[in-house]
Protein backbone atom coordinates (compact mmCIF):
# COMPACT_ATOMS: atom_id res chain seq x y z
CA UNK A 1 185.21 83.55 -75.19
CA UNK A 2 188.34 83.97 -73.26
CA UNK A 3 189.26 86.70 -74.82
CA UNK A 4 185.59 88.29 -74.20
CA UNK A 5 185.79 87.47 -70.22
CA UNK A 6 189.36 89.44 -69.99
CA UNK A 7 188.28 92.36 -72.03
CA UNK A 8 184.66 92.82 -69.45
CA UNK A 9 187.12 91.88 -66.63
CA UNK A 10 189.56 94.53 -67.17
CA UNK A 11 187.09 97.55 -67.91
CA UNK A 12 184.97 96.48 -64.85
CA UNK A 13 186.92 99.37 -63.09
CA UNK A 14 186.20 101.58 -66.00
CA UNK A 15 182.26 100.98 -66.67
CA UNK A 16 181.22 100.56 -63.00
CA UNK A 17 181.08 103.90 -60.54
CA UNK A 18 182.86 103.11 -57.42
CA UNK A 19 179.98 103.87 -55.16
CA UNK A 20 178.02 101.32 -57.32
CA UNK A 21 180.81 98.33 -57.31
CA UNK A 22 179.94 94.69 -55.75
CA UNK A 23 182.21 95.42 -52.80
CA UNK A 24 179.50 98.52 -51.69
CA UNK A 25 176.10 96.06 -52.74
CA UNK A 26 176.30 92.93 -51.43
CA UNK A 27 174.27 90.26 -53.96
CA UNK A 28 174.77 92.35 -57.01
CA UNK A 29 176.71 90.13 -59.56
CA UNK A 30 178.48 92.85 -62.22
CA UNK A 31 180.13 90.39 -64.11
CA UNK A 32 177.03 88.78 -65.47
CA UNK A 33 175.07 91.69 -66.01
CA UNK A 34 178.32 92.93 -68.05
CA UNK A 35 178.55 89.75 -69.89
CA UNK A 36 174.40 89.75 -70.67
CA UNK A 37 174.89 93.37 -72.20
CA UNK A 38 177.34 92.06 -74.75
CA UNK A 39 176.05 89.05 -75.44
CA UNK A 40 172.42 90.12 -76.11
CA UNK A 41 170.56 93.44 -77.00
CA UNK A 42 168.20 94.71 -74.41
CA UNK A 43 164.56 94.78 -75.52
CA UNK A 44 164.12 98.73 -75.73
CA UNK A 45 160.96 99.13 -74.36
CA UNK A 46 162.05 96.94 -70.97
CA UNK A 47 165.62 98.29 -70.01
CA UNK A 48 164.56 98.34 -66.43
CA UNK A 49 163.52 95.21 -66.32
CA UNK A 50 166.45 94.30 -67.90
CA UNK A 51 168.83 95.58 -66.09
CA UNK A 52 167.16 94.20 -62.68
CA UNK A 53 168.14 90.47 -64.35
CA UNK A 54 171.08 90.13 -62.30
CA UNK A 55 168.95 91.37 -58.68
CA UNK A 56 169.18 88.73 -56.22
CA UNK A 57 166.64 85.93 -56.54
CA UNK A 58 164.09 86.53 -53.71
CA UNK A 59 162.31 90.01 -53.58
CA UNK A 60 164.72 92.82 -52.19
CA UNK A 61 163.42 95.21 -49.54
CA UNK A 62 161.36 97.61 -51.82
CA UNK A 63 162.74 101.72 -51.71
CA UNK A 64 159.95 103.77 -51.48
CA UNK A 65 160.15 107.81 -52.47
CA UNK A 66 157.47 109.28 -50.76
CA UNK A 67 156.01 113.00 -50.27
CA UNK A 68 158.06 114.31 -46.43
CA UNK A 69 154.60 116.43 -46.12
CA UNK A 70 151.57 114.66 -47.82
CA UNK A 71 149.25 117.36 -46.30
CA UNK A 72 151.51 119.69 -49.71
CA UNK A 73 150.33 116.84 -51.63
CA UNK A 74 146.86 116.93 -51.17
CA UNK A 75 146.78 120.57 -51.03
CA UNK A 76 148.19 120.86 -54.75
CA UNK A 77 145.59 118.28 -55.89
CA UNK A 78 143.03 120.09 -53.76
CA UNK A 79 144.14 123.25 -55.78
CA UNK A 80 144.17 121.69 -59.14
CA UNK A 81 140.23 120.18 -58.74
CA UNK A 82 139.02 123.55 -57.28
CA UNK A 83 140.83 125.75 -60.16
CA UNK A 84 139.18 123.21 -63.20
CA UNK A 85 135.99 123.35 -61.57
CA UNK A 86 135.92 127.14 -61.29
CA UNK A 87 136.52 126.91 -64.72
CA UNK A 88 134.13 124.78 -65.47
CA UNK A 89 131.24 127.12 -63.96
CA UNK A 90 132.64 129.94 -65.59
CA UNK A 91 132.41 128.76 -69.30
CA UNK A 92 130.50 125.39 -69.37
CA UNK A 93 128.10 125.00 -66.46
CA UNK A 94 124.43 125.24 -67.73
CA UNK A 95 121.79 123.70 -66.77
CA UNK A 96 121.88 120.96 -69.72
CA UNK A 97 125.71 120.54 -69.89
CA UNK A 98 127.53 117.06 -69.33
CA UNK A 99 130.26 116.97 -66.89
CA UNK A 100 132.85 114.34 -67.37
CA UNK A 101 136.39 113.35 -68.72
CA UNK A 102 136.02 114.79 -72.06
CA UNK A 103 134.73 118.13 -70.41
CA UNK A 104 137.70 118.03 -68.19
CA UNK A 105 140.25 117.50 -70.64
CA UNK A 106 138.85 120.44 -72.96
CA UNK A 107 139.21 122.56 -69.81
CA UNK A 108 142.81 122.19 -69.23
CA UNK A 109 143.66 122.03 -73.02
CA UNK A 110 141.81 125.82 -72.63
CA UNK A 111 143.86 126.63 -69.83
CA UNK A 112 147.31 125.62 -69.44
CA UNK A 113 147.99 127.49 -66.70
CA UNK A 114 146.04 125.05 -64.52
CA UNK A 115 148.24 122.27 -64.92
CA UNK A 116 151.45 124.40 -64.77
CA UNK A 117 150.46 125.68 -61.47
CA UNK A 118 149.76 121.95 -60.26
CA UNK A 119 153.05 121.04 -61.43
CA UNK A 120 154.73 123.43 -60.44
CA UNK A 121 153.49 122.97 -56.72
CA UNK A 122 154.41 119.39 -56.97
CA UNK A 123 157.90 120.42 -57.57
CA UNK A 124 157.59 122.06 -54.31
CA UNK A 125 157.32 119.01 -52.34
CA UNK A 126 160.37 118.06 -50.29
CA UNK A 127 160.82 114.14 -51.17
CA UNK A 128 162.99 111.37 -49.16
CA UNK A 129 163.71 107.90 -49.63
CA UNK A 130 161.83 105.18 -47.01
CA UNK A 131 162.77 101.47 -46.98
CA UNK A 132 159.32 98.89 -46.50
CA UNK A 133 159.65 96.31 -44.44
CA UNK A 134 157.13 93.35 -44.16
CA UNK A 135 157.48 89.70 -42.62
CA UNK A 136 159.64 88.34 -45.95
CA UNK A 137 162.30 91.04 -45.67
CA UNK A 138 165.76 89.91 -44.75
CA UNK A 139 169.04 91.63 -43.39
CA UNK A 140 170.49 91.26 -46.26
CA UNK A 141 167.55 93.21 -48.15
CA UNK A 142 167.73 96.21 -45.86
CA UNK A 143 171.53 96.02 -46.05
CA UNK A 144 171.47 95.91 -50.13
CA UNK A 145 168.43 98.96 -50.18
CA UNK A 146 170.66 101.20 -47.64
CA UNK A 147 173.39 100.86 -49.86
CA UNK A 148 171.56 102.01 -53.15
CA UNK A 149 170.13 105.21 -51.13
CA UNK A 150 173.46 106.16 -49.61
CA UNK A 151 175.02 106.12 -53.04
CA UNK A 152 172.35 107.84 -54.67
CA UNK A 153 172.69 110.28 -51.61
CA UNK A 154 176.11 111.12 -52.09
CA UNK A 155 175.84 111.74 -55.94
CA UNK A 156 173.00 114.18 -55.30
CA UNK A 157 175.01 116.09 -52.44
CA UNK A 158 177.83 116.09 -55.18
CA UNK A 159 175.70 117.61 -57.95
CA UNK A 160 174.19 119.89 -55.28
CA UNK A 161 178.12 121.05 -53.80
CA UNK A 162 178.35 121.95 -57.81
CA UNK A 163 175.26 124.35 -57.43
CA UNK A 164 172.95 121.84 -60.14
CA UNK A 165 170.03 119.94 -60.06
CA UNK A 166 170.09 115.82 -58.50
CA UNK A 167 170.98 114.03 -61.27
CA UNK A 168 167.98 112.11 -63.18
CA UNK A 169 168.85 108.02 -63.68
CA UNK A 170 170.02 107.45 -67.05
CA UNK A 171 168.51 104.36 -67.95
CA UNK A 172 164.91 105.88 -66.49
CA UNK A 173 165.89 108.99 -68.97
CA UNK A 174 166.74 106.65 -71.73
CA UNK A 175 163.77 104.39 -71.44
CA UNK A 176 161.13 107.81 -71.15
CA UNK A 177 162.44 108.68 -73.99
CA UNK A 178 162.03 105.61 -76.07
CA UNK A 179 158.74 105.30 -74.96
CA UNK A 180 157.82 108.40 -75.92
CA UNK A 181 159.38 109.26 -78.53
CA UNK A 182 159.79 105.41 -80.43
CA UNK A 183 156.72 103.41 -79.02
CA UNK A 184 153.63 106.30 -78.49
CA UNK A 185 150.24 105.75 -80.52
CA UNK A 186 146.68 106.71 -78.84
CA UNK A 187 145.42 105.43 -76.32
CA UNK A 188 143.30 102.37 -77.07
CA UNK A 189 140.92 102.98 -73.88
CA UNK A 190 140.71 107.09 -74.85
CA UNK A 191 141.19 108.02 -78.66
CA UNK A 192 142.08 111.73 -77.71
CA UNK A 193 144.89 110.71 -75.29
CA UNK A 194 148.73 109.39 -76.35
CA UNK A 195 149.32 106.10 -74.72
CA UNK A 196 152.61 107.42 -73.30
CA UNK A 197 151.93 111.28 -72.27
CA UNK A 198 154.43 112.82 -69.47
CA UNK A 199 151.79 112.29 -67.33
CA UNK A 200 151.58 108.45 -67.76
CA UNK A 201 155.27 108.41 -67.64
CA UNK A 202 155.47 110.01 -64.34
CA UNK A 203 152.86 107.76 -62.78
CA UNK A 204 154.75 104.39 -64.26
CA UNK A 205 158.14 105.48 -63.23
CA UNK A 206 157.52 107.05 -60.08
CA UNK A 207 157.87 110.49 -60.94
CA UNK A 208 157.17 113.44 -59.33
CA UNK A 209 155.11 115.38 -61.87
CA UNK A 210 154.92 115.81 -65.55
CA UNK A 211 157.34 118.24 -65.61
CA UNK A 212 160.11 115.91 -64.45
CA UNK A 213 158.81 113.33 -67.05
CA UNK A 214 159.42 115.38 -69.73
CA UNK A 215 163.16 116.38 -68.26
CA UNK A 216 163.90 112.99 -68.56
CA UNK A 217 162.82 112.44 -72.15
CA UNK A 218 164.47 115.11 -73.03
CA UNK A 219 168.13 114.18 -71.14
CA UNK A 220 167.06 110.78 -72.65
CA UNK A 221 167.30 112.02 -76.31
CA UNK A 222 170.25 113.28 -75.16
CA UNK A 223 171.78 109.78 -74.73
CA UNK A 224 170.36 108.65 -77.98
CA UNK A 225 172.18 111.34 -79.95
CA UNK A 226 174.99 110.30 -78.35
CA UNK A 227 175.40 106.60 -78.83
CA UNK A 228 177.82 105.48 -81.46
């Protein structure tokens, strides 16, 4: 065990990004999380959760990435619903025809270029980080979620000085593309549907649009071709 502690001691400096160390996020116990990583193998379908075992033990002040123009926002959904429903009329609409999910989906499995152009003006959509405060939030909390966006900050004006895109978060990569890729099936609720399309990723990892879902399965497969 001794042995164990020294070798997770001296590669601390190794593993561990200097904008991410315990000097730059107050609470955040390295060591620990280090130690649980070797000690135990993270259940693949919750590395998030995982990795959040070492988070301090009351709430921390939640970061919340949020549309900088929401009127964009509604104007790309607005644009998506009046497209499918022009398209509706055009091939469907007769006086005994059923409107509903099913007709909807058939629609944009017909034409693609619906959803492209709603992604595509998602993309669009200028995004910045906000920190929520609400009677339980501390110092401390606003303190520990200002240091996570001004690191995440800098590495994005880094990739950006090197003319590329912000850099997608690994373990939200890596856990898309398990998900996908490892743990899909239908969709219990909706035979027709995968449980785990780019779409549902997006929504349950706070993505911006399908598009960037499936950009971070595919950097995730990346990562899984890669391990030893």
């Amino acid at each position: 065990m001794r042995k164990l502690v020294w070798e997770i001691t001296s590669r601390y400096r190794q593993i561990v990004p200097e904008e991410y160390g315990a000097e730059r996020i107050p609470g955040w116990d390295w060591f620990d999380f280090l130690l649980a990583c070797v000690l135990y193998d993270p259940p693949d379908t919750q590395l998030l959760q995982f990795a959040a075992h070492a988070d301090p033990p009351h709430d921390p002040a939640p970061i919340r990435f949020l549309p900088d123009e929401p009127k964009r926002l509604l104007s790309a959904e607005r644009m998506l619903w009046m497209s499918t429903i022009d398209e509706i009329e055009r091939h469907y609409l007769k006086p005994s025809s059923p409107i509903g999910m099913s007709l909807l989906s058939d629609v944009w499995e017909k034409s693609p270029n619906i959803c492209k152009e709603h992604d595509a003006a998602l993309e669009q959509i200028p995004y910045r980080y906000y920190i929520e405060v609400n009677e339980d939030t501390t110092q401390a909390d606003i303190l520990n979620a200002f240091h996570v966006v001004a690191a995440t900050l800098k590495k994005w004006r880094r990739e950006a000085a090197k003319g590329g895109p912000p850099p997608r978060d690994p373990l939200v990569a890596l856990q898309c593309a398990i998900l996908h890729d490892c743990h899909n099936g239908r969709d219990p609720q909706d035979r027709r549907r995968w449980k785990w399309t780019y779409e549902k990723l997006a929504e349950e990892f706070g993505l911006p649009s399908a598009r960037s879902a499936k950009a971070h399965v595919q950097k995730g497969r990346e990562y899984l071709q890669d391990k030893p």
